[in-house]
Protein backbone atom coordinates (compact mmCIF):
# COMPACT_ATOMS: atom_id res chain seq x y z
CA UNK A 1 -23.38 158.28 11.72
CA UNK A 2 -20.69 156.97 8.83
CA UNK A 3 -17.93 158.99 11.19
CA UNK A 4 -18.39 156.50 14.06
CA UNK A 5 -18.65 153.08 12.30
CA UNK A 6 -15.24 152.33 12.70
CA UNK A 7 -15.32 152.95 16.63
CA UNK A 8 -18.80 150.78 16.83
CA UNK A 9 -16.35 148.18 14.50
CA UNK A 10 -13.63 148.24 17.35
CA UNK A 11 -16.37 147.75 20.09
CA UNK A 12 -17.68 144.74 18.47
CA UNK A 13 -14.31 143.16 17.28
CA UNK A 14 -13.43 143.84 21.46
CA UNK A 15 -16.26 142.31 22.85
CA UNK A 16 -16.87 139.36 20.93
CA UNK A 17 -13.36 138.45 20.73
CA UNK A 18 -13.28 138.15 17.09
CA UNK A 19 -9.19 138.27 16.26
CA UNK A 20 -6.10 138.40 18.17
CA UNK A 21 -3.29 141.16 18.21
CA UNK A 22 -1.03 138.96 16.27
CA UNK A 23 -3.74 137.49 14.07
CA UNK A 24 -3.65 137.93 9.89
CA UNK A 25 -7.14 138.47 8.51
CA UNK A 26 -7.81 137.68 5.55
CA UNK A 27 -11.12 139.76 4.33
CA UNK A 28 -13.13 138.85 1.70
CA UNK A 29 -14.20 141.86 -0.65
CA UNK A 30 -16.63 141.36 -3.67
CA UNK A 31 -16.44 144.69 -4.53
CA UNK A 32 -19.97 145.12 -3.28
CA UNK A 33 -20.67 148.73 -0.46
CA UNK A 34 -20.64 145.93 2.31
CA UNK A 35 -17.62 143.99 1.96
CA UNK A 36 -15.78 147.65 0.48
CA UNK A 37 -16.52 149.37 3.44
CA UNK A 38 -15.25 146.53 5.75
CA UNK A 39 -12.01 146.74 3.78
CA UNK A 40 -11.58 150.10 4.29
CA UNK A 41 -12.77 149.72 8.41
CA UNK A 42 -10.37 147.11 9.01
CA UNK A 43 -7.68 148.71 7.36
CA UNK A 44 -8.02 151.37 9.31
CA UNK A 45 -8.28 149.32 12.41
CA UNK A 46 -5.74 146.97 11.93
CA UNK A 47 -2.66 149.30 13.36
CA UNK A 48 -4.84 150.41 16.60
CA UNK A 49 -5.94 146.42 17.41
CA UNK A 50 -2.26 145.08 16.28
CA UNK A 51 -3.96 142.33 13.39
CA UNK A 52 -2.61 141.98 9.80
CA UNK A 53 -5.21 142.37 6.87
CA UNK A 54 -5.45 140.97 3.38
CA UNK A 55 -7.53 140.56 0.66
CA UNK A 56 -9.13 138.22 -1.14
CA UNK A 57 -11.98 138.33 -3.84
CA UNK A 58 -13.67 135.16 -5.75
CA UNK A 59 -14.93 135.95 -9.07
CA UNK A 60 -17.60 133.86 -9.54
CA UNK A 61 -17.47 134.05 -13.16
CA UNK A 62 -21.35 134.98 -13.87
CA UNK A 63 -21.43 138.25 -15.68
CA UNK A 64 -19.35 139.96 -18.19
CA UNK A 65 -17.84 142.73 -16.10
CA UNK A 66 -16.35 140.47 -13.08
CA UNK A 67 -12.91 141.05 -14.50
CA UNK A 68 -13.24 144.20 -14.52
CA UNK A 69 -13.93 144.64 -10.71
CA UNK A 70 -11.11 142.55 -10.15
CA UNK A 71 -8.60 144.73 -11.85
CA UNK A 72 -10.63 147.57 -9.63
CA UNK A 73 -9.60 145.46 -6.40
CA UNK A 74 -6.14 144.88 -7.37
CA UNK A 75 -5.76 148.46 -8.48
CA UNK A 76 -6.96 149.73 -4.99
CA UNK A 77 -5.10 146.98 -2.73
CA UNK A 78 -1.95 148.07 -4.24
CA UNK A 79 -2.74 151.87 -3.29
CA UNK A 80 -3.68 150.55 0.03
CA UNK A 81 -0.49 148.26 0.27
CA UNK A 82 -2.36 145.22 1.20
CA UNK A 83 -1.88 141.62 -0.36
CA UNK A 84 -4.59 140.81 -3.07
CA UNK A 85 -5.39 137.27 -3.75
CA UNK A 86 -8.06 136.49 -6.40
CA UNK A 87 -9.83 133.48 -7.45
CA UNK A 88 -12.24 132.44 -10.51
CA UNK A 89 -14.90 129.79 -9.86
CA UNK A 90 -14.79 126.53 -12.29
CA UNK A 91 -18.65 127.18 -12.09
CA UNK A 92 -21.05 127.22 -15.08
CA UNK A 93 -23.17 130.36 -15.52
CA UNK A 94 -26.54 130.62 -13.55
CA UNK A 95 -25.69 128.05 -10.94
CA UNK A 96 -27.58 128.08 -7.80
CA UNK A 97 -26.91 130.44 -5.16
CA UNK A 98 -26.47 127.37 -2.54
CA UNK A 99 -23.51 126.13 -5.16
CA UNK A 100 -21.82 129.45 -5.90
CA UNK A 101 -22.08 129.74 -1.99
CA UNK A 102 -20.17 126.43 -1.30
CA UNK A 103 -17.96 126.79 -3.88
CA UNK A 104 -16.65 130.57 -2.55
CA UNK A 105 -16.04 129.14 1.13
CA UNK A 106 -13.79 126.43 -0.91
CA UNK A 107 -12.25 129.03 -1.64
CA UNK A 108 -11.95 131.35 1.54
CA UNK A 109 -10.51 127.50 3.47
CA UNK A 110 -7.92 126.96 0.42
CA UNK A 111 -6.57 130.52 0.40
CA UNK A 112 -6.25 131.24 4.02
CA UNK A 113 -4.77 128.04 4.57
CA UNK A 114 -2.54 128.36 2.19
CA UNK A 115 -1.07 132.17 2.91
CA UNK A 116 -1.15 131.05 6.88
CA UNK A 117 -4.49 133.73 7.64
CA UNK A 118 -6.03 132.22 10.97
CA UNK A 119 -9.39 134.88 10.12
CA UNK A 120 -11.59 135.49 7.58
CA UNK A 121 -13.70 138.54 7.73
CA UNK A 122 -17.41 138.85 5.56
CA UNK A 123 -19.06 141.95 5.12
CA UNK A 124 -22.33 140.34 6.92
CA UNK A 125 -24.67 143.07 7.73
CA UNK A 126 -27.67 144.06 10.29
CA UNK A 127 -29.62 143.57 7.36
CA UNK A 128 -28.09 140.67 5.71
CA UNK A 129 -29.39 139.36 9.55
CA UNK A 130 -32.73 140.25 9.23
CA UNK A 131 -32.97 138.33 5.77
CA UNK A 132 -31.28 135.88 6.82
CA UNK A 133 -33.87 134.91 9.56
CA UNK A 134 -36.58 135.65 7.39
CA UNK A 135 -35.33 133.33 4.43
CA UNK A 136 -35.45 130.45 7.35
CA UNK A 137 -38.53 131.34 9.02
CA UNK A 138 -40.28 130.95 5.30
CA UNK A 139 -38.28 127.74 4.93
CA UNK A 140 -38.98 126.49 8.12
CA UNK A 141 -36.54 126.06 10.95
CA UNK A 142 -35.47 125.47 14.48
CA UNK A 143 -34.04 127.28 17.74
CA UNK A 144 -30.61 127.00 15.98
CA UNK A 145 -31.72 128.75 12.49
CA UNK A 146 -33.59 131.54 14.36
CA UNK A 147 -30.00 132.22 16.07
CA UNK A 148 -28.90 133.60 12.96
CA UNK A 149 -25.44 134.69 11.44
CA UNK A 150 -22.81 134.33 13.99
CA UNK A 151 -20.26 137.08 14.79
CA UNK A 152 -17.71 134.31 14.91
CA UNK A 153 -17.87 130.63 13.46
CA UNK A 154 -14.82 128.36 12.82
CA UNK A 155 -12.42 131.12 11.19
CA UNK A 156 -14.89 133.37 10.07
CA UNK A 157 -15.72 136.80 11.60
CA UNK A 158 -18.33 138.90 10.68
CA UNK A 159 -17.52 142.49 12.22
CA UNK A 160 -20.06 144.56 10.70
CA UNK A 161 -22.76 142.88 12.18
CA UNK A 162 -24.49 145.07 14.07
CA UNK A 163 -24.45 147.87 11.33
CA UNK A 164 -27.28 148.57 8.98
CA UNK A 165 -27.06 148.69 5.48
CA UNK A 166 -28.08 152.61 5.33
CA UNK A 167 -25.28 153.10 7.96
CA UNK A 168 -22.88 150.98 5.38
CA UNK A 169 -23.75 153.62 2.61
CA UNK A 170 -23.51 156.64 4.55
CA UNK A 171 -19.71 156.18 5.69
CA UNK A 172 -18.66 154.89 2.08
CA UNK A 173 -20.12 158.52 0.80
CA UNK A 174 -18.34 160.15 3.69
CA UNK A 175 -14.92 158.23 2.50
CA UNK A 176 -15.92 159.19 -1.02
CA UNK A 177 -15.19 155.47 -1.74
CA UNK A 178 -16.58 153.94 -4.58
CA UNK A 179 -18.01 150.07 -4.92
CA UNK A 180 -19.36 147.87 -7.73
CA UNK A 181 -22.94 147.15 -7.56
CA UNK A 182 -23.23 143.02 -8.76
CA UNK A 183 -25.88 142.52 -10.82
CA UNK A 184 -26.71 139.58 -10.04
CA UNK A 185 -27.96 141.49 -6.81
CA UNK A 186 -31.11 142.22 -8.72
CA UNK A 187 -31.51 138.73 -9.82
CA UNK A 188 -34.84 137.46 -8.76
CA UNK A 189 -34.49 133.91 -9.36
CA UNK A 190 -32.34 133.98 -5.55
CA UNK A 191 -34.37 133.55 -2.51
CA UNK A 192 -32.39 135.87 -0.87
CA UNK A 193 -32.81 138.46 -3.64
CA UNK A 194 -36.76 138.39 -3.19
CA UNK A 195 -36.53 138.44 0.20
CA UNK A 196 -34.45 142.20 -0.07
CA UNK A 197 -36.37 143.51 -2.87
CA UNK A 198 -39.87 142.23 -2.54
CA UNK A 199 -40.68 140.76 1.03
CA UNK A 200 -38.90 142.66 3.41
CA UNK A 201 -40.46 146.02 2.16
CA UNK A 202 -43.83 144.31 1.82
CA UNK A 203 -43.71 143.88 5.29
CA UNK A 204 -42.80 146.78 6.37
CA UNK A 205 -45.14 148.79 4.48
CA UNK A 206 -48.11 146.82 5.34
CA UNK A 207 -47.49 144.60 8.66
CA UNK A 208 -44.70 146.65 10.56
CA UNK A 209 -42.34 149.24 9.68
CA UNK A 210 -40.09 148.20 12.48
CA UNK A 211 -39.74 144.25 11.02
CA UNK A 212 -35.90 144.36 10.53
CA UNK A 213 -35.73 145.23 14.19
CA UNK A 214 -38.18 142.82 15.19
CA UNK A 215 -36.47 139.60 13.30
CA UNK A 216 -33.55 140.65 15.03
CA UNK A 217 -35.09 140.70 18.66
CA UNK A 218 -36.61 137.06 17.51
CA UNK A 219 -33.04 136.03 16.54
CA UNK A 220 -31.04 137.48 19.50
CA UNK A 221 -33.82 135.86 21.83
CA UNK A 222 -33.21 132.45 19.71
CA UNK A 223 -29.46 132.59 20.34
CA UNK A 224 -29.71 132.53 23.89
CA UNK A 225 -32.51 129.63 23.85
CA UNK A 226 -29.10 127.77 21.50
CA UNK A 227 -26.50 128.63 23.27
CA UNK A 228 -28.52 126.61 26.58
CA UNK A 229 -28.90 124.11 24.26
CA UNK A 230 -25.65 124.08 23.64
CA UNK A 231 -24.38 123.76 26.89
CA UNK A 232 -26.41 120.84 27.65
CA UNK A 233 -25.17 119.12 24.90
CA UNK A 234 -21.34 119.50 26.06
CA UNK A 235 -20.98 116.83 27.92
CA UNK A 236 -22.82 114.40 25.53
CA UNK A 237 -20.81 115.19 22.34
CA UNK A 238 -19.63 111.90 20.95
CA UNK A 239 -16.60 111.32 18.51
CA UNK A 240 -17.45 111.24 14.72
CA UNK A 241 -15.56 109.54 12.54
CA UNK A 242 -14.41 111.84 9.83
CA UNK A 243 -14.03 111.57 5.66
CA UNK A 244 -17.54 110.84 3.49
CA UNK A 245 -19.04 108.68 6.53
CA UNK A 246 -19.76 109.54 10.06
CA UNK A 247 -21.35 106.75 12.17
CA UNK A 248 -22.98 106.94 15.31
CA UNK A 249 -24.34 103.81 17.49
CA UNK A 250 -28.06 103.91 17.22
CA UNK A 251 -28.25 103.78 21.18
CA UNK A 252 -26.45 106.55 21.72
CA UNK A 253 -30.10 108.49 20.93
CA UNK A 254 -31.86 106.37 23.19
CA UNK A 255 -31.06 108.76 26.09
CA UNK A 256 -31.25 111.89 24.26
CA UNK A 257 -33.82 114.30 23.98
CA UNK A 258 -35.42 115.18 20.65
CA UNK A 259 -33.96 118.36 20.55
CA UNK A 260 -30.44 117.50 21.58
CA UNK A 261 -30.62 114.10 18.77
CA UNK A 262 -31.21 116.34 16.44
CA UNK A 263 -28.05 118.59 17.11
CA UNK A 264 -25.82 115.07 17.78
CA UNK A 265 -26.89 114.81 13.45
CA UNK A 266 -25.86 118.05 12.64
CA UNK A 267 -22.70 117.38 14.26
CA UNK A 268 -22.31 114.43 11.31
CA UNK A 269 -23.39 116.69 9.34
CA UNK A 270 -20.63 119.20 10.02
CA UNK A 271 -18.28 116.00 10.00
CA UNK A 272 -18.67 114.88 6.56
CA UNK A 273 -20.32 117.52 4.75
CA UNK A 274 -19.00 120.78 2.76
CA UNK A 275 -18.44 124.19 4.48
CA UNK A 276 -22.00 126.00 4.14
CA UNK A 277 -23.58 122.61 4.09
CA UNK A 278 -27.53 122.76 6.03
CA UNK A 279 -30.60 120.80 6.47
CA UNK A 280 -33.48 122.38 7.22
CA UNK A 281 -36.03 121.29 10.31
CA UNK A 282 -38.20 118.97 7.31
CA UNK A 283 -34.95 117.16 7.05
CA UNK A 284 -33.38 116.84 10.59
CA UNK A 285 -37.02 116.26 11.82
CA UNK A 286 -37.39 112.96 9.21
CA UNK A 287 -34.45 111.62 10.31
CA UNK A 288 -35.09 111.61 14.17
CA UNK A 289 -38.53 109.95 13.11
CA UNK A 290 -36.86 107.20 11.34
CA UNK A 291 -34.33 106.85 14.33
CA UNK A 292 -37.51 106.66 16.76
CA UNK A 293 -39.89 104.76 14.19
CA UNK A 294 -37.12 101.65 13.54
CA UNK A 295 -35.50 101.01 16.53
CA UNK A 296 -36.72 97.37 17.02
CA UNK A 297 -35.02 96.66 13.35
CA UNK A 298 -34.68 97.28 9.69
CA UNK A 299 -32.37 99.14 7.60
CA UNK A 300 -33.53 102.63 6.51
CA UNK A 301 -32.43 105.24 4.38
CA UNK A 302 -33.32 108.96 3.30
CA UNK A 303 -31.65 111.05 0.20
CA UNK A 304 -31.30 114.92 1.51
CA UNK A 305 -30.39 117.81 0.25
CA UNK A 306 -26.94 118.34 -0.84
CA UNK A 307 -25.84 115.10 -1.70
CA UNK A 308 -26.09 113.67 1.87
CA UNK A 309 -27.61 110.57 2.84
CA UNK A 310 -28.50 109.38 5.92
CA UNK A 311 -29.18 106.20 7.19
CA UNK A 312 -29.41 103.07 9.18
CA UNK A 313 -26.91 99.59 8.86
CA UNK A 314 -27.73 97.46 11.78
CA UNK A 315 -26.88 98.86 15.22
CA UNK A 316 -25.67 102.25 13.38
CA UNK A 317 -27.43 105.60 12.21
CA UNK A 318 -24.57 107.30 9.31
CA UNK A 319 -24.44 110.23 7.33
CA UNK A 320 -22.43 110.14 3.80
CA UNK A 321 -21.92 112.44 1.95
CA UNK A 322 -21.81 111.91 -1.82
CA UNK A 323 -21.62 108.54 -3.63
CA UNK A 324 -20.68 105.21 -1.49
CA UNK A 325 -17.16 104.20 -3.10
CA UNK A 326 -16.55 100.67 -3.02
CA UNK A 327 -13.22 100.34 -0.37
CA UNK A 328 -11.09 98.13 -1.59
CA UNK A 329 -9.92 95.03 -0.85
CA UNK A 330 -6.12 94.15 0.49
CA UNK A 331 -4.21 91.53 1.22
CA UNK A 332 -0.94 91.70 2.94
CA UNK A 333 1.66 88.88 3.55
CA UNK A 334 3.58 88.69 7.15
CA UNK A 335 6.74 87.50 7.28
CA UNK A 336 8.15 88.00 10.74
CA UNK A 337 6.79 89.06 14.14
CA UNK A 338 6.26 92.99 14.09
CA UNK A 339 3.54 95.82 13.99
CA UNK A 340 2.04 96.33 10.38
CA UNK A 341 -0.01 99.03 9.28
CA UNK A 342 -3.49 98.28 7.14
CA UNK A 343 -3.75 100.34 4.12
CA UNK A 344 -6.55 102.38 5.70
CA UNK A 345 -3.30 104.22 7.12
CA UNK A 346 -5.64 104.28 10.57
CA UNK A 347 -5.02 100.38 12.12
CA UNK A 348 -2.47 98.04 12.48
CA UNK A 349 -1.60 94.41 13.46
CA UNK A 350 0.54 93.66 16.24
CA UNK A 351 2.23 89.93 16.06
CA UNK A 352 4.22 88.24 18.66
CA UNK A 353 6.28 84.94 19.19
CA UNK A 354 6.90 84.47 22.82
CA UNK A 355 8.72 81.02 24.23
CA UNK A 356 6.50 80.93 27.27
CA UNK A 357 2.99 79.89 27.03
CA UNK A 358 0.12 82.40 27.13
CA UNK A 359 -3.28 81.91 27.29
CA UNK A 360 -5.99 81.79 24.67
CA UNK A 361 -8.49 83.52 26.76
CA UNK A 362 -7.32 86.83 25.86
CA UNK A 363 -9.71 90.17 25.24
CA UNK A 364 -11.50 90.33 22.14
CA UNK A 365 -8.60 92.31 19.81
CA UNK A 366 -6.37 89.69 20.65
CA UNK A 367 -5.44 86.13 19.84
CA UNK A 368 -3.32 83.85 20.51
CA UNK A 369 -2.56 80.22 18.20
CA UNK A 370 0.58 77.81 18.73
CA UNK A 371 2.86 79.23 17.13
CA UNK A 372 4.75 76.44 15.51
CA UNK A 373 1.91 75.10 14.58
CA UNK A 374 0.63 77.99 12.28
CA UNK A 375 4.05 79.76 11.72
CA UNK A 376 5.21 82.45 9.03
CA UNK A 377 4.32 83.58 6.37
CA UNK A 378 0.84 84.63 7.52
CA UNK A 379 -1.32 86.59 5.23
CA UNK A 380 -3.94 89.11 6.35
CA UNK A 381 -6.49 90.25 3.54
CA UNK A 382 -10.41 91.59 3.21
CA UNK A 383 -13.26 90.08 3.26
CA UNK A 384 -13.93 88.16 0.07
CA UNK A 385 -17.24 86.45 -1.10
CA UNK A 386 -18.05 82.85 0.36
CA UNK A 387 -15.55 82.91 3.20
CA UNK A 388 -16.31 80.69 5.83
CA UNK A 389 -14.42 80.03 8.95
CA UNK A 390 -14.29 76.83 11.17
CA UNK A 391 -15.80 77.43 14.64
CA UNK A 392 -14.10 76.99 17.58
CA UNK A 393 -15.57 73.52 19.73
CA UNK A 394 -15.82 71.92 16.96
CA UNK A 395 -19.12 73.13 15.29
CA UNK A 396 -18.80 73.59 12.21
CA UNK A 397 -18.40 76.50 9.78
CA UNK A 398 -19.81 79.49 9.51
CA UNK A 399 -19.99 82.66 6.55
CA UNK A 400 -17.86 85.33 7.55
CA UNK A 401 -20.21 87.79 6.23
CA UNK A 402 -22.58 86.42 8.42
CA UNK A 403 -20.55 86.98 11.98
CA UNK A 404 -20.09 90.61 10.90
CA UNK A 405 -23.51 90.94 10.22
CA UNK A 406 -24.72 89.44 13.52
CA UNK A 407 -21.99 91.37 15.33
CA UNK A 408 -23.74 94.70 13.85
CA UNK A 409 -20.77 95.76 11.77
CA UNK A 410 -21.88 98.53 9.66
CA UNK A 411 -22.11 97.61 5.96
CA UNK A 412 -19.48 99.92 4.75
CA UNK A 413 -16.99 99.08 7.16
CA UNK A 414 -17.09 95.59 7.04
CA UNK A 415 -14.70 95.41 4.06
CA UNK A 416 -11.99 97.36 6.83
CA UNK A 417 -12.03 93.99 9.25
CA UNK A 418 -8.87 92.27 8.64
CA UNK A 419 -9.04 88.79 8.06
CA UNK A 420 -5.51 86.33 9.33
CA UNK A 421 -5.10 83.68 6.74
CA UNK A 422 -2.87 80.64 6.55
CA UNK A 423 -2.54 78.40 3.61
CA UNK A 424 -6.19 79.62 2.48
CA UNK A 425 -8.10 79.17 5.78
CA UNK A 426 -9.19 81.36 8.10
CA UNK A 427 -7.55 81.81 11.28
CA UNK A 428 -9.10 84.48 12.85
CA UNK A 429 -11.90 87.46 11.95
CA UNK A 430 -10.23 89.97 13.79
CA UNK A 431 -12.10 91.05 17.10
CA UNK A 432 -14.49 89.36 16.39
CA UNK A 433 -14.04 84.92 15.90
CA UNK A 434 -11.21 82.59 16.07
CA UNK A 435 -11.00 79.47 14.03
CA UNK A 436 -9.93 76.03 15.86
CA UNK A 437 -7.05 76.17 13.87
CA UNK A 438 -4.11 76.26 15.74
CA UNK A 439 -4.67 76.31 19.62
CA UNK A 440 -2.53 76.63 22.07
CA UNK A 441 -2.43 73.40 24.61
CA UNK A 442 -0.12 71.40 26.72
CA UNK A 443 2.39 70.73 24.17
CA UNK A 444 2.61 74.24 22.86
CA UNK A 445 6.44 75.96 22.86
CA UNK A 446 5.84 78.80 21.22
CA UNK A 447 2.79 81.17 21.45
CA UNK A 448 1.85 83.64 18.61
CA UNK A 449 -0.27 86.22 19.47
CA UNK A 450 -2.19 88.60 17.12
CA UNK A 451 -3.59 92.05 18.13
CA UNK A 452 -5.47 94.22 16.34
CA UNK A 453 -5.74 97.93 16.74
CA UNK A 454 -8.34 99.46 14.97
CA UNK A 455 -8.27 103.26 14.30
CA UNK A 456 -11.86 103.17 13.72
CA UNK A 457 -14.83 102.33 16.03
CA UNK A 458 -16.05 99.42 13.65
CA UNK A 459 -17.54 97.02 16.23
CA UNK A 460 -20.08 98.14 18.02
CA UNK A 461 -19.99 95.92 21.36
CA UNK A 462 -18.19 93.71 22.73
CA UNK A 463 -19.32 89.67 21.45
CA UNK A 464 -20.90 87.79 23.96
């Protein structure tokens, strides 16, 4: 049985198309009989399939003997002649298994990144599969947590997964190859720790002996279900914005079905979130209802799990993750016609001084003032409190926080609108109002024309 594991290896590294010929793979090795005997599998594989392997092992720092498997690794990577990278978690002791899981795919992005690895391979098992599906059936999940562990996601690659952990054992005896048990393992504060040692061989010995096989039937079945999902969802995969906020226009879900809305917010979550972030269904399933619940109006929000909060600001649904920073204010002075860059490092400002005349009715990024009339040095600058601009026709003034909140600008992006100043008054709220400062008429020589080119989708529609 241990003989042909690295031949069943191949098959599934073939088939699934888990690493290129030229690729470097960078596996990640606890120490553990898992992750030891993928070491020793790809190793072995790596001059037959044409990929280059290294190692690397994060030492999360919560017993007194994780040094000394890391000497152990080093030790046996230099026999081996493979690079050995090691890490120590800045984690205190007995932190949550959901932390000490974020905080070791920190580390698997940083390192491969950083030594150029385009792979990197866990030592996921059959049975870690099983558990897996079991820990989300008991937490309550969806078509997409049924699916499973995937064989490939974003860089990672799990090539052992469709080997038991009995088969795992038997070929590290026939190697005569030695691991370190962790003993945290045995640690039944960890979901996933009951689940092995408690659950799992409850119900085999009294519901079915044949449940590992049967959880993985349930998730294999679940994974096609997703993957049609999936494919419906293709074409209706909007662009998220990326950094601590995504926002999405709350009509967007209007046409969506339940099941595909809730996908379009785990694709924020993805965007803004931590690798290994998750909601569960409870979560995903709250957040459609408030989407569905307050669509005539009102402002919503929910605190989840992870330090994510989602949300709705006007004509927007968002998902942030951690704190709300304040953004800060600018102000930038213009001297001569020219493109400037906003210190978002995203938009700029385009201004012109033509001779000919050009007319004010221009699209809503653009506008256009006499140009002698108004004249450098401009300044453009943030939103600040009690700013009011004078409305065009002569009626009046109005708050400028109040025509970005009737134009449905989110909350947190307001602050990013550039404001054109001259002398102290407002000229223009970009893209959004123009003063009736400054128009161009008969007796105008010279036209200046301002354009703004946001690198963010702050307004939502074009202003009637």
């Amino acid at each position: 049985m241990g003989k042909g594991l690295p031949e069943r290896v191949d098959d599934f590294i073939r088939r699934h198309e888990l690493c290129g010929s030229a690729d470097r793979v960078l596996v990640a090795c606890s120490g553990g009989p898992d992750s030891t005997a993928l070491l020793d599998i790809l190793r072995l594989l790596a001059l037959r399939l044409g990929f280059f392997v290294g190692v690397i092992h994060v030492n999360h720092g919560q017993y007194k003997k994780s040094d000394r498997i890391v000497a152990s690794l080093r030790t046996r990577c230099r026999r081996w002649k493979l690079p050995f990278y090691s890490t120590k978690l800045d984690v205190s002791p007995g932190s949550s298994e959901n932390l000490l899981r974020n905080e070791r795919y920190r580390a698997f992005y940083r390192i491969s990144a950083h030594h150029q690895y385009q792979r990197v391979a866990t030592g996921h098992t059959r049975t870690d599969q099983a558990e897996t599906v079991l820990m989300r059936i008991l937490r309550g999940t969806g078509v997409a947590g049924l699916s499973g562990i995937p064989a490939v996601r974003d860089i990672f690659i799990r090539p052992l997964l469709e080997c038991s952990r009995e088969e795992i054992l038997g070929y590290l005896k026939t190697r005569r190859l030695g691991w370190h048990e962790d003993p945290t393992n045995r640690n039944r504060t960890f979901m996933r720790n009951r689940v092995r040692l408690e659950i799992l061989p409850l119900l085999k010995e009294q519901a079915n002996p044949s449940v590992e096989e049967a959880l993985l039937r349930l998730s294999n079945a679940a994974a096609r279900d997703n993957d049609l999902i999936e494919h419906l969802r293709a074409d209706i995969r909007p662009d998220l914005s990326t950094g601590d906020v995504a926002t999405l226009p709350l009509s967007l879900f209007d046409e969506l079905h339940d099941s595909l809305a809730i996908r379009v917010v785990l694709d924020m979550l993805r965007c803004i979130s931590p690798p290994g972030a998750n909601l569960e269904m409870l979560h995903t399933d709250r957040i459609l209802s408030m989407i569905r619940r307050t669509h005539g109006g009102g402002n919503w929000r929910l605190d989840l799990p992870g330090g994510v909060t989602a949300g709705r600001e006007g004509e927007h649904i968002y998902l942030r993750y951690g704190t709300c920073p304040s953004t800060p204010g600018f102000h930038l002075v213009v001297r001569e016609p020219g493109d400037f860059i906003m210190p978002d490092g995203e938009s700029s400002l385009r201004f012109c001084l033509n001779s000919r005349r050009e007319s004010p009715r221009v699209d809503r990024r653009k506008a256009c003032f006499d140009g002698d009339l108004v004249g450098f040095p401009l300044q453009i600058r943030s939103m600040e409190p009690g700013d009011r601009l004078r409305l065009w026709g002569g009626g009046g003034s109005r708050k400028v926080a109040r025509i970005l909140m009737d134009a449905k600008v989110p909350k947190n992006l307001r602050p990013r609108v550039p404001l054109l100043v001259k002398n102290g008054k407002i000229l223009w709220v970009a893209g959004l109002c123009r003063s009736d400062i400054a128009p161009v008429g008969r007796q105008t020589r010279r036209v200046l024309s301002v354009e703004w080119c946001p690198g963010h989708p702050i307004l939502p529609a074009v202003p009637k």
